[in-house]
Every structure is written in structure tokens, then in C-alpha cells.
C-alpha atoms as a PDB file:
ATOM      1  CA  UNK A   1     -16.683  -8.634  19.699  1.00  0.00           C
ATOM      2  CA  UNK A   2     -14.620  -8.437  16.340  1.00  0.00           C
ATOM      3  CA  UNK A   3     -11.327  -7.966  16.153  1.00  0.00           C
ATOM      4  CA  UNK A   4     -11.344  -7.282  12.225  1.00  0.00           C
ATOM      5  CA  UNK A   5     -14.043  -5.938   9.972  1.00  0.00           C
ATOM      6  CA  UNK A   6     -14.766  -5.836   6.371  1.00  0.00           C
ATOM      7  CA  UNK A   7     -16.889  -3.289   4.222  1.00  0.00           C
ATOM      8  CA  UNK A   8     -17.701  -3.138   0.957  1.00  0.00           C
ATOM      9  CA  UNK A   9     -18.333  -0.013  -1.687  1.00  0.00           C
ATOM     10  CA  UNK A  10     -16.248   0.768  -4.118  1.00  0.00           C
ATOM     11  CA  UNK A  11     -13.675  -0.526  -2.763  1.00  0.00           C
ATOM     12  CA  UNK A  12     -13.556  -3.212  -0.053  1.00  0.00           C
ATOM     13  CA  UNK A  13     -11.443  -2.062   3.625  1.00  0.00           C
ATOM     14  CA  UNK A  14     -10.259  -4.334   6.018  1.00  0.00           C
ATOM     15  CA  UNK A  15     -10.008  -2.405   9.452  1.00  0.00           C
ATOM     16  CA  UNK A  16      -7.637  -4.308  12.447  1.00  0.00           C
ATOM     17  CA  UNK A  17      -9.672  -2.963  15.371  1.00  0.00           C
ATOM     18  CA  UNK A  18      -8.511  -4.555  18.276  1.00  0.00           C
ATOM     19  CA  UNK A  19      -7.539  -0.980  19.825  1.00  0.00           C
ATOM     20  CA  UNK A  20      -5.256   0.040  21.996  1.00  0.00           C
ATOM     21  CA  UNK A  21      -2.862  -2.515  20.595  1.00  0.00           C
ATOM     22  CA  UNK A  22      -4.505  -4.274  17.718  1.00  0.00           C
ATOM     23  CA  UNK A  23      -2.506  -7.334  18.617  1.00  0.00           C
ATOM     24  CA  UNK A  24      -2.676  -9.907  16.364  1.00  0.00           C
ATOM     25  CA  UNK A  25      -4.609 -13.034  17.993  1.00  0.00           C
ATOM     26  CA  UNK A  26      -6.547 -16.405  16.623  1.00  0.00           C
ATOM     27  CA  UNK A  27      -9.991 -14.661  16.329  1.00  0.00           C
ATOM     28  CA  UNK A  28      -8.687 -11.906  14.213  1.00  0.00           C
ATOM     29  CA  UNK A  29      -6.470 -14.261  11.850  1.00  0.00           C
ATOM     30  CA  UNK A  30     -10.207 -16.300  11.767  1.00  0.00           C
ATOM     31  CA  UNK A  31     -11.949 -13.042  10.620  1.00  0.00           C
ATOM     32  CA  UNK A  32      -9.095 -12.082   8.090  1.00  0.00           C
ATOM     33  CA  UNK A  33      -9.681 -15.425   6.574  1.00  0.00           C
ATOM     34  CA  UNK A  34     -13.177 -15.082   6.500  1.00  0.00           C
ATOM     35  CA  UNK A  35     -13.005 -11.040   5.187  1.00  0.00           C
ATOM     36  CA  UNK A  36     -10.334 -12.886   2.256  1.00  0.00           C
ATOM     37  CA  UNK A  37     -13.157 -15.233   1.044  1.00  0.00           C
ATOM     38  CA  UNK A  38     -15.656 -12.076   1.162  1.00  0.00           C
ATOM     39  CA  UNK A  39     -13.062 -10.471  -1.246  1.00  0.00           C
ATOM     40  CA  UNK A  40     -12.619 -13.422  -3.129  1.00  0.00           C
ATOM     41  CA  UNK A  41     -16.439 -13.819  -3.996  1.00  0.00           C
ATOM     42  CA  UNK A  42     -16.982  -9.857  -4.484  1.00  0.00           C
ATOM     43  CA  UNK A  43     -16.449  -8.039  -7.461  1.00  0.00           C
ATOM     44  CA  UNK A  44     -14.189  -5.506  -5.369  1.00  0.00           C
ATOM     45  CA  UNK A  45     -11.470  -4.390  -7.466  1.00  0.00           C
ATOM     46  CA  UNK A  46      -8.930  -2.893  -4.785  1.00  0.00           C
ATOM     47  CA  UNK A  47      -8.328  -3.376  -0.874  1.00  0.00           C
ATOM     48  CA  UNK A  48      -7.187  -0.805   1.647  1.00  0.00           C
ATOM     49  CA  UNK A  49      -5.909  -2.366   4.979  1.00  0.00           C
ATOM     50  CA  UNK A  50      -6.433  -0.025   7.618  1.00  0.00           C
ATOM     51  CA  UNK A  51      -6.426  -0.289  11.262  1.00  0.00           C
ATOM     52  CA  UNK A  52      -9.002   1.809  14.384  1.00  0.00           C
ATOM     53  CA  UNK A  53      -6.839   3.773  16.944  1.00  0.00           C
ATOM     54  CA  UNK A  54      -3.232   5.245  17.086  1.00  0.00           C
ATOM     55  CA  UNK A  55      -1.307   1.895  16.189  1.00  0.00           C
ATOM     56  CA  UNK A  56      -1.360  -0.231  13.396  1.00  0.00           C
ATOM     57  CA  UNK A  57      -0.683  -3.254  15.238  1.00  0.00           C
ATOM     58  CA  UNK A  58       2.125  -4.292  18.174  1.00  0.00           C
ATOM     59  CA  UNK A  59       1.709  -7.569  15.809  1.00  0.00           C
ATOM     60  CA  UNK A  60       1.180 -10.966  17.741  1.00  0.00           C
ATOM     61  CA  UNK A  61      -0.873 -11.453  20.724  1.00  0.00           C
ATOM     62  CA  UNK A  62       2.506 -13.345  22.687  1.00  0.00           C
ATOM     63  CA  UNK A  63       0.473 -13.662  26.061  1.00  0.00           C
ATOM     64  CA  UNK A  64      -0.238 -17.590  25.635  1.00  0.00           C
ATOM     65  CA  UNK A  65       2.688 -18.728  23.818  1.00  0.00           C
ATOM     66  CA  UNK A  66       4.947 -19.278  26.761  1.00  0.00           C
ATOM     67  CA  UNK A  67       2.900 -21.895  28.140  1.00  0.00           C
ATOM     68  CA  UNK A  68       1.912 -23.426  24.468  1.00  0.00           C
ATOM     69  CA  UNK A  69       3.588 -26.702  23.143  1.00  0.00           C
ATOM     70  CA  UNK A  70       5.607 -26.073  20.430  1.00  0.00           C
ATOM     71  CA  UNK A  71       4.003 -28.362  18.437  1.00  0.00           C
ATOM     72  CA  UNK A  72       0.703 -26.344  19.040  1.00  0.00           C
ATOM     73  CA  UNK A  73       2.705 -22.812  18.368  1.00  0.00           C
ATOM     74  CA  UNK A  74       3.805 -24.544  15.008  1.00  0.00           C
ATOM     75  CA  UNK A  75       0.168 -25.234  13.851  1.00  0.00           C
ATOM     76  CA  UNK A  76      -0.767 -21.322  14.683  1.00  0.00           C
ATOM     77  CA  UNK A  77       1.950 -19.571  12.857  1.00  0.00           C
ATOM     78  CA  UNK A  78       1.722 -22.117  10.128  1.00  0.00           C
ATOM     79  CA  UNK A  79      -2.413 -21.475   9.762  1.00  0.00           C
ATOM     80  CA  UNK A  80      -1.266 -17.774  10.297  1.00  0.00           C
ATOM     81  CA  UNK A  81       1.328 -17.620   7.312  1.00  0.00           C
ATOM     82  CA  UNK A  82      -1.490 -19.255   5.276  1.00  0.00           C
ATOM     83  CA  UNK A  83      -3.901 -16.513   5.630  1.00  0.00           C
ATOM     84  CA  UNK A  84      -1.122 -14.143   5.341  1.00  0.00           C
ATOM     85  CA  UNK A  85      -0.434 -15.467   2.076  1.00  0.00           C
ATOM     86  CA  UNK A  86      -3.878 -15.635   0.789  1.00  0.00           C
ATOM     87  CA  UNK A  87      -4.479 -12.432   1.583  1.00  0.00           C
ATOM     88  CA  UNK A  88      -1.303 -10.919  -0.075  1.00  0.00           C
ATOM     89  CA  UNK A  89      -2.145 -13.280  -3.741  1.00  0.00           C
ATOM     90  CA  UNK A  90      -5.567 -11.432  -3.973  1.00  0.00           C
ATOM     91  CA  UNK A  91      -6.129 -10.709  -7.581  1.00  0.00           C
ATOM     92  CA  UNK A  92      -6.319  -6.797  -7.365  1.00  0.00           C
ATOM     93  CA  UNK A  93      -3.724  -4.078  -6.242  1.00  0.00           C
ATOM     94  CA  UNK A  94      -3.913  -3.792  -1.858  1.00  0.00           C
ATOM     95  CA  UNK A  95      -2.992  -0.736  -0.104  1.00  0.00           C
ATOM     96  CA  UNK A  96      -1.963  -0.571   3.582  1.00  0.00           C
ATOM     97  CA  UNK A  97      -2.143   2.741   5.106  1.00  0.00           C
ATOM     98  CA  UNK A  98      -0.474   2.359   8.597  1.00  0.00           C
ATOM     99  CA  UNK A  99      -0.115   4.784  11.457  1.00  0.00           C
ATOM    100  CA  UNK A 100       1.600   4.937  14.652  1.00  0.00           C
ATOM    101  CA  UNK A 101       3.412   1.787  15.538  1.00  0.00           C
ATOM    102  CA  UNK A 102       3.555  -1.278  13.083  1.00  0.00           C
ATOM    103  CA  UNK A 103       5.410  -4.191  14.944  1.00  0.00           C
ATOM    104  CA  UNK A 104       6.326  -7.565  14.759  1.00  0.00           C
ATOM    105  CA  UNK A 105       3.090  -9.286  12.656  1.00  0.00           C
ATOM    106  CA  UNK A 106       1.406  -6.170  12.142  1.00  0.00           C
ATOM    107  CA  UNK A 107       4.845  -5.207   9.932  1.00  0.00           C
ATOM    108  CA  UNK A 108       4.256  -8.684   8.105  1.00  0.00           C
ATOM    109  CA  UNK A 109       1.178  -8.215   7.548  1.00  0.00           C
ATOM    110  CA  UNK A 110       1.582  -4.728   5.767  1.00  0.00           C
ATOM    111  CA  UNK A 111       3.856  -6.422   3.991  1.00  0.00           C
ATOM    112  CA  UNK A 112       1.701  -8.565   2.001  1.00  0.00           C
ATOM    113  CA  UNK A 113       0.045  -5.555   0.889  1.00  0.00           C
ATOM    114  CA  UNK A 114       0.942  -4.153  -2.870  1.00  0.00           C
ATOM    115  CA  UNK A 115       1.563  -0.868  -1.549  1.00  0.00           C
ATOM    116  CA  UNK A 116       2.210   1.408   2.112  1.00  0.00           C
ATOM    117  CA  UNK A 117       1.073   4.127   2.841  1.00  0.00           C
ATOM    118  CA  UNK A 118       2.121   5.695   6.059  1.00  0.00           C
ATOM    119  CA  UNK A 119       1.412   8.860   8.655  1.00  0.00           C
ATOM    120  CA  UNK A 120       4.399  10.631   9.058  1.00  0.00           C
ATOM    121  CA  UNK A 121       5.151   9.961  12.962  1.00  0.00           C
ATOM    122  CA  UNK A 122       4.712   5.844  12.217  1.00  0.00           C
ATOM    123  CA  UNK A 123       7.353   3.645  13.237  1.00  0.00           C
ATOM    124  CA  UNK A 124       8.300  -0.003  12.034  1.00  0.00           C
ATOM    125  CA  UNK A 125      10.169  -2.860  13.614  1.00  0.00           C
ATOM    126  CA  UNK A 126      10.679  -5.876  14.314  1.00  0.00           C
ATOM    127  CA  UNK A 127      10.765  -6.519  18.208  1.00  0.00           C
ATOM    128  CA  UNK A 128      11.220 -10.670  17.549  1.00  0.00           C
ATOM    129  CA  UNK A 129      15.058 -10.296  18.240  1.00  0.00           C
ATOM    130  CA  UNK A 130      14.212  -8.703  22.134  1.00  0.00           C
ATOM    131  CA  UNK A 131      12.392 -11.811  22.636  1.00  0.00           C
ATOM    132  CA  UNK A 132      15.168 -14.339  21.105  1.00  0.00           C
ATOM    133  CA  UNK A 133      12.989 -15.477  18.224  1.00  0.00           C
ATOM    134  CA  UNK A 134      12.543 -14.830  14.474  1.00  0.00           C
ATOM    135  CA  UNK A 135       9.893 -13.569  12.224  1.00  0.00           C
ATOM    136  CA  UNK A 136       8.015 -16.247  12.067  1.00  0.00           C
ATOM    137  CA  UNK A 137       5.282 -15.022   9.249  1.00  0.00           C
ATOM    138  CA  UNK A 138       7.969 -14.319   7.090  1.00  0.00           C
ATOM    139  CA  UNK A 139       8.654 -10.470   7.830  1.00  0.00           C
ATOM    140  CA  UNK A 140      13.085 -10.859   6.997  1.00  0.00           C
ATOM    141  CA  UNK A 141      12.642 -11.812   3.832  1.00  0.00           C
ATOM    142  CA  UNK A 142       9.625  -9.711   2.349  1.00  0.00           C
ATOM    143  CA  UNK A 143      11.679  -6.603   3.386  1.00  0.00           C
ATOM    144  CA  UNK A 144      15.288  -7.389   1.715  1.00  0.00           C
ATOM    145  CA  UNK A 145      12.641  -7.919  -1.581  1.00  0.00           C
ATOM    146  CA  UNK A 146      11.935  -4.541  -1.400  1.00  0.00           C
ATOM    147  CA  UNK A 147      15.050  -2.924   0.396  1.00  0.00           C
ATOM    148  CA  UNK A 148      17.566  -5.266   0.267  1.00  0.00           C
ATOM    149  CA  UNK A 149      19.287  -8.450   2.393  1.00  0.00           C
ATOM    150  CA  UNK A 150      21.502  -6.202   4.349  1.00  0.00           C
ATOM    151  CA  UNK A 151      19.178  -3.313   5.398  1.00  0.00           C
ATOM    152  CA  UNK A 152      16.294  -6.058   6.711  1.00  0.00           C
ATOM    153  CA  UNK A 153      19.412  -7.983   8.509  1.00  0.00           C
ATOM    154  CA  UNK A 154      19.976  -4.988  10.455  1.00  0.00           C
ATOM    155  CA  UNK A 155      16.331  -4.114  11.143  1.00  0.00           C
ATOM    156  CA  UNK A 156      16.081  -7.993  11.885  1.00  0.00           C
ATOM    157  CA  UNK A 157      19.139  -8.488  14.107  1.00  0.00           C
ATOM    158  CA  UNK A 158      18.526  -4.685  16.465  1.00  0.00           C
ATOM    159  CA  UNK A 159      15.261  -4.417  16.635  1.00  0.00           C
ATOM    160  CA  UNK A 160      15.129  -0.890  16.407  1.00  0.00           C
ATOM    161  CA  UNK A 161      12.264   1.222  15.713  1.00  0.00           C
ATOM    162  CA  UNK A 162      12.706   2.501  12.139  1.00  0.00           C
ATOM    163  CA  UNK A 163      10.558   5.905  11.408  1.00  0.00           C
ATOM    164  CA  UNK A 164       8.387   6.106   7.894  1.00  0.00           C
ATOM    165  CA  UNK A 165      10.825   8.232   6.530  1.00  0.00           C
ATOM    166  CA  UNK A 166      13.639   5.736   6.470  1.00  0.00           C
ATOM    167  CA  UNK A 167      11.239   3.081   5.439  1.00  0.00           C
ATOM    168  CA  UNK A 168      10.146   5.604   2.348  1.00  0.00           C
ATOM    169  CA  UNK A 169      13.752   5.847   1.561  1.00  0.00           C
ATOM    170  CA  UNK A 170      14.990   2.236   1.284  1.00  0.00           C
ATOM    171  CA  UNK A 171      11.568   1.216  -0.528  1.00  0.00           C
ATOM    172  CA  UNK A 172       9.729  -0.302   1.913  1.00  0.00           C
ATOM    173  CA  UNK A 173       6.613   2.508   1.962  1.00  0.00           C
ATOM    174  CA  UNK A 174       5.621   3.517  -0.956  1.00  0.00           C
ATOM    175  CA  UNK A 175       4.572   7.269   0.080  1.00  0.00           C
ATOM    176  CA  UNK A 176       4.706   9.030   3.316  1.00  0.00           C
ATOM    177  CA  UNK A 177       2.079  11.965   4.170  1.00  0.00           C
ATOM    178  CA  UNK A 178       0.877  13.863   6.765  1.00  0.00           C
ATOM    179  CA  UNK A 179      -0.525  11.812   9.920  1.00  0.00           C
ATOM    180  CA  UNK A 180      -4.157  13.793   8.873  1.00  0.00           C
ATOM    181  CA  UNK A 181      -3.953  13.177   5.530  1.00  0.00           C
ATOM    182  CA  UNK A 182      -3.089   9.460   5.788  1.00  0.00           C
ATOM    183  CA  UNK A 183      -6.790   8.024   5.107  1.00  0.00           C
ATOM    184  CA  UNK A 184      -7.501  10.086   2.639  1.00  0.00           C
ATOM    185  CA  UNK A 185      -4.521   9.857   0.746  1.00  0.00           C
ATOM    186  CA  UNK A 186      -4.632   6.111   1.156  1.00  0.00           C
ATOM    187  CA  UNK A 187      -8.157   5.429   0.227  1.00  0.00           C
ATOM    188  CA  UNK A 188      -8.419   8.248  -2.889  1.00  0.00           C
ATOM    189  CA  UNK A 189      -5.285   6.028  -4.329  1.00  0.00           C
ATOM    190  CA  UNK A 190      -7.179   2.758  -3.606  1.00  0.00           C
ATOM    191  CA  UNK A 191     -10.426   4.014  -5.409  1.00  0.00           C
ATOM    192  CA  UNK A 192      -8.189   5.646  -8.661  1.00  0.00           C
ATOM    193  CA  UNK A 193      -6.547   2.433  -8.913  1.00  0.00           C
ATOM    194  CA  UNK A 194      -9.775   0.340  -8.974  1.00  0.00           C
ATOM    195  CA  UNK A 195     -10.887   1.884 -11.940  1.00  0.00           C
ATOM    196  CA  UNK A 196      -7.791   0.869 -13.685  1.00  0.00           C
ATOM    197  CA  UNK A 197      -7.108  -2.803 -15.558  1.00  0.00           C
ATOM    198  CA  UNK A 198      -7.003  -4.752 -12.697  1.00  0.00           C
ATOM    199  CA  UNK A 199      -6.945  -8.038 -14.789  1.00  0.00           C
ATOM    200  CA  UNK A 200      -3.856  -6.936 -15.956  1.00  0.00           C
ATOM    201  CA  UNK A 201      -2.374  -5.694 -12.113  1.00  0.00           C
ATOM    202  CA  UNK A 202      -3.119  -9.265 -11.088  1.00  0.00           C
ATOM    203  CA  UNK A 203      -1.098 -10.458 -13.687  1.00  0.00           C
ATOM    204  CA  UNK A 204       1.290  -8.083 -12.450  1.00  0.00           C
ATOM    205  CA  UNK A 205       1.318  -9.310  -9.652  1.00  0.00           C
ATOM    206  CA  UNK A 206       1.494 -13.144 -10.490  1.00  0.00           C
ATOM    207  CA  UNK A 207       4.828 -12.340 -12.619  1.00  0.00           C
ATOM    208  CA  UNK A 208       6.477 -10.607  -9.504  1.00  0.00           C
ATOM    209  CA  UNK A 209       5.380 -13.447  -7.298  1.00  0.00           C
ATOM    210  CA  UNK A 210       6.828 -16.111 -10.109  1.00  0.00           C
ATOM    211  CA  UNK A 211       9.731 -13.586 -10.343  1.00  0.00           C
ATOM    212  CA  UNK A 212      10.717 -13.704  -6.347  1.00  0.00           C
ATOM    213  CA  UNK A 213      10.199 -17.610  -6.549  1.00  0.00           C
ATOM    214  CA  UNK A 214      12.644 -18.221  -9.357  1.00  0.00           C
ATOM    215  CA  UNK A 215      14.073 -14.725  -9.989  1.00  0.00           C
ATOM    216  CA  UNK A 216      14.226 -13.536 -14.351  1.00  0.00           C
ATOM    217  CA  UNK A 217      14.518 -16.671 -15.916  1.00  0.00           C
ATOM    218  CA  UNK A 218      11.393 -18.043 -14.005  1.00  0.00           C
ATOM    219  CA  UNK A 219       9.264 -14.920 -14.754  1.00  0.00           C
ATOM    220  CA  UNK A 220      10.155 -15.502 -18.326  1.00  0.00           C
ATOM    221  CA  UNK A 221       8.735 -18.457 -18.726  1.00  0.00           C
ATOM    222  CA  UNK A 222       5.757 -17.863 -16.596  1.00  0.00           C
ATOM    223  CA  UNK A 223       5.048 -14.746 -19.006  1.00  0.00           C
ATOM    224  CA  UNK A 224       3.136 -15.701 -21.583  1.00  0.00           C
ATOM    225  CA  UNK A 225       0.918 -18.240 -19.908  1.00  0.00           C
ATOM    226  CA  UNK A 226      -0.045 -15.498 -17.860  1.00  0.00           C
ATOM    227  CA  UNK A 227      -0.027 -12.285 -20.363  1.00  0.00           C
ATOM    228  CA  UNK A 228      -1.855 -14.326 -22.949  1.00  0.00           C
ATOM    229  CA  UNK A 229      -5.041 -14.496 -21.845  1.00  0.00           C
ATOM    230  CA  UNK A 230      -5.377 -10.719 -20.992  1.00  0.00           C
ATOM    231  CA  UNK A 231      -6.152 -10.932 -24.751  1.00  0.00           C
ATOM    232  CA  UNK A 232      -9.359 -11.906 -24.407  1.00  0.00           C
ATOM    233  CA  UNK A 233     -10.624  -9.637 -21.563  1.00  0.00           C
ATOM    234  CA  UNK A 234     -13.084  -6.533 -22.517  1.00  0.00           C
ATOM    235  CA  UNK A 235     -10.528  -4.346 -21.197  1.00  0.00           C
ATOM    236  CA  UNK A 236      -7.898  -5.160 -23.805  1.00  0.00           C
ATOM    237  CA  UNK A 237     -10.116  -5.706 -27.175  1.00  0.00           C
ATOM    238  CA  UNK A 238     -11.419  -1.881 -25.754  1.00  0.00           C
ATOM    239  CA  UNK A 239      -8.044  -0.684 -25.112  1.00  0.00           C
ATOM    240  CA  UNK A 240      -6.272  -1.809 -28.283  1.00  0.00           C
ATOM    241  CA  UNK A 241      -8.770  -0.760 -30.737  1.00  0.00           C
ATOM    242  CA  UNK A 242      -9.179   2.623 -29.145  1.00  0.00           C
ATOM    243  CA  UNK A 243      -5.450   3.380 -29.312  1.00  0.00           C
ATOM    244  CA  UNK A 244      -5.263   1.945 -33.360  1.00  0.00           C
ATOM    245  CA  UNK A 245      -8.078   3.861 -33.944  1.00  0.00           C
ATOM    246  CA  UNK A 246      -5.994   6.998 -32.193  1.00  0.00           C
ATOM    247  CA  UNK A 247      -3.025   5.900 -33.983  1.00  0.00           C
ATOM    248  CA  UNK A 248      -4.628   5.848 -37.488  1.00  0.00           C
ATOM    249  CA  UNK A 249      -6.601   9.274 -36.916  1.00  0.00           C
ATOM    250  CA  UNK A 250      -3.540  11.204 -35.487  1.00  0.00           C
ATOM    251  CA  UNK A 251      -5.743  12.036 -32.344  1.00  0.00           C
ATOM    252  CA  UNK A 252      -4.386  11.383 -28.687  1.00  0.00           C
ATOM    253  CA  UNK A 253      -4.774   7.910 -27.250  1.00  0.00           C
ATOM    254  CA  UNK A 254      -8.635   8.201 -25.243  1.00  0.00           C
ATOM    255  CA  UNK A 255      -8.486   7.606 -21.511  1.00  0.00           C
ATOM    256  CA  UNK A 256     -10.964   4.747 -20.752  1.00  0.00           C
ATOM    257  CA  UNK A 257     -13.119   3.556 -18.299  1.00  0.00           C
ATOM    258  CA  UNK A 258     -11.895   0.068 -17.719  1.00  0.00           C
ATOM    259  CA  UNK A 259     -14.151  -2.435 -16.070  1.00  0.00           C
ATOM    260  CA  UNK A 260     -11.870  -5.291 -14.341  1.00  0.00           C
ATOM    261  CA  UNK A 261     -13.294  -7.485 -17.573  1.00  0.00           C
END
């Protein structure tokens, strides 16, 4: 039975739906890979992440790792961050809409998405400092980038359950709705934002990723090797000569249709 699933229409979703729990195990990681390289291949030009029951995830699936090796642990969390990873540097904007409780990986892996969306009553922590450990897929440090070093220390360090709202607040969900609304809200943003220049968001998002490697100075120089070639995309020739055409009739700059080209 699947702990993941992909589908495909205008937008592709990737559901977690391992219910009660959706804990985080090898199979699922397996079938994120495999829903990536669907993505990958597609001409899909936005992902929601989504998960099936009250909870996004507990995160890992801890049941065998007391009696693993640590060498063997080390090879799992290391294959784990590198779908993580893949999944978070896919070309087009990603939107996680999250409910209940997001723990532990489940956090981590909402935080490879561009954007979080959350239910009102959802809660986020990470539970790794109850059990003596760290987070291992790289949860510390992807929340001080949006909310800073000494908020995610203290969410780190207590492992306290932190409600949406106080995630909203120090910028680490991008909007908080209504529980009922959540899906809808989630997945009408993923489908406006697909019709958008998504060449250019995953430029975007190549100069933030250069940008937390190296901070300014190595965004700068990344910049123009990766702006340049926007140039000569469909979406730009359109997009320029529509708004110099505006410019020279004294009309309002047209809204277009861009096609991801």
C-alpha cells in the first residue's frame, strides 16, 4: 500500500497518506523520490504538498532506529536529506498546506517547500530534543533562514509545540486560514501561481538558494548567469514588448497569459 501519492492536472499534488500518523518511513522517502522524477519529467508548473487525515506528519518513523547500526542510520538520513533536497530545488514555486500536527521530519519537510500554508489549530515542533538528538534533515537551520537563529534555537532546544499563529508571525508560514478553508486556499494559490513566469520563479529561487550558500556577495555574482538567459524565453520577448508597446501608446501594461516558456 502507498504511503505517498502523486497526481497530475494543472497542477501536480503530492499527498503523505500514511494516516493516523503519516510517519515518515523508507517506502514513503522511495515514493517521494519517485513522485520528484514524475515532476521533473512533467510539464507541471507548481506543487502543493498535502497530507490525508488530521496530521501532517509526526515526521520519522523512529520504531527501528534503536536497534539500527549507526552506520546504517547514517546511510538513511543521508539518502533522506537527498530527496529532501531534490524535492525543495524543483524548478517551480511549491506550496505546503499543513494541518494538525507537523513534527520532527514532517516540519523539515514543509520546509523545503516555497511557501506554508496552514489550518488554524496546526501545531509545529520539533520533538528531536525529548529524544536527545538533533534534526537530522536539516530542520534548525531552514527555520532561523526564515525566522531567525535565536527563535529556531529555542524551538530547537524545548521542543515545544508552537501553534500556526506564532509560526505566521516570525515568518515561518506564509498565511494562516481557517482549518476548512485550508485546501482550498492552498490549492487556488498553487493553480494562480502556475500561470505565472515560472522560468523566472525558478530563477528566483536559484538566487535565494546561491544567496543562503554564500549570503549577498555570492548572489551577486550568481545573478547574471542565471537572469540572463530568461532573455530568451517566450515569456520575456512577450512580456517586454507588450509593456513598450503599453509604454509608447500611454495604455496600461496588458496582463498576460504566460506559458512557463
Amino acid at each position: 500500500m502507498s504511503h505517498l501519492t502523486v497526481h497530475f492536472d494543472e497542477i501536480a499534488t503530492i499527498v503523505l497518506d500514511r494516516p493516523p500518523q503519516n510517519r515518515i518511513d523508507d517506502q514513503m522517502v522511495d515514493e517521494l523520490a519517485e513522485a520528484v522524477a514524475a515532476i521533473e519529467r512533467s510539464d507541471v508548473r507548481a506543487v502543493l504538498l498535502r497530507s490525508e487525515g488530521e496530521n501532517f506528519s509526526f515526521g520519522g518513523d523512529i520504531m527501528g532506529w534503536p536497534d539500527a547500526s549507526i552506520q546504517s542510520l547514517r546511510e538513511r538520513f543521508d539518502y533522506y536529506m537527498s530527496v529532501f533536497n531534490r524535492f525543495e530545488r524543483l524548478p517551480m514555486p511549491v506550496i505546503a498546506a499543513v494541518q494538525g500536527l507537523c513534527f520532527g521530519g514532517g516540519f523539515e519537510l514543509a520546509l523545503r517547500a516555497d511557501m506554508i500554508f496552514t489550518g488554524e489549530s496546526a501545531t509545529f515542533g520539533h520533538p528531536e530534543q525529548s529524544l536527545g538528538i538533533v534534526t537530522v534533515l536539516g530542520g534548525i537551520y531552514r527555520a532561523a533562514e526564515r525566522a531567525g537563529r535565536s527563535r529556531a534555537a529555542e524551538w530547537a532546544l524545548t521542543s515545544e509545540r508552537v501553534p500556526a499563529a506564532t509560526m505566521e508571525r516570525f515568518g515561518i508560514v506564509n498565511r494562516m486560514v481557517p482549518d476548512a478553508e485550508l485546501l482550498q486556499e492552498a490549492r487556488a494559490f498553487a493553480r494562480k501561481v502556475a500561470q505565472g513566469p515560472t522560468r523566472a520563479y525558478a530563477a528566483h529561487k536559484a538566487l535565494l538558494r546561491a544567496w543562503a550558500v554564500g549570503g549577498v556577495s555570492s548572489a551577486d555574482e550568481a545573478m547574471l548567469d542565471i537572469a540572463m538567459p530568461l532573455f530568451e524565453t517566450d515569456d520575456v520577448r512577450r512580456g517586454l514588448t507588450s509593456a513598450v508597446n503599453a509604454l509608447k501608446a500611454g495604455k496600461p501594461r496588458p496582463v498576460l497569459d504566460f506559458k512557463g516558456r
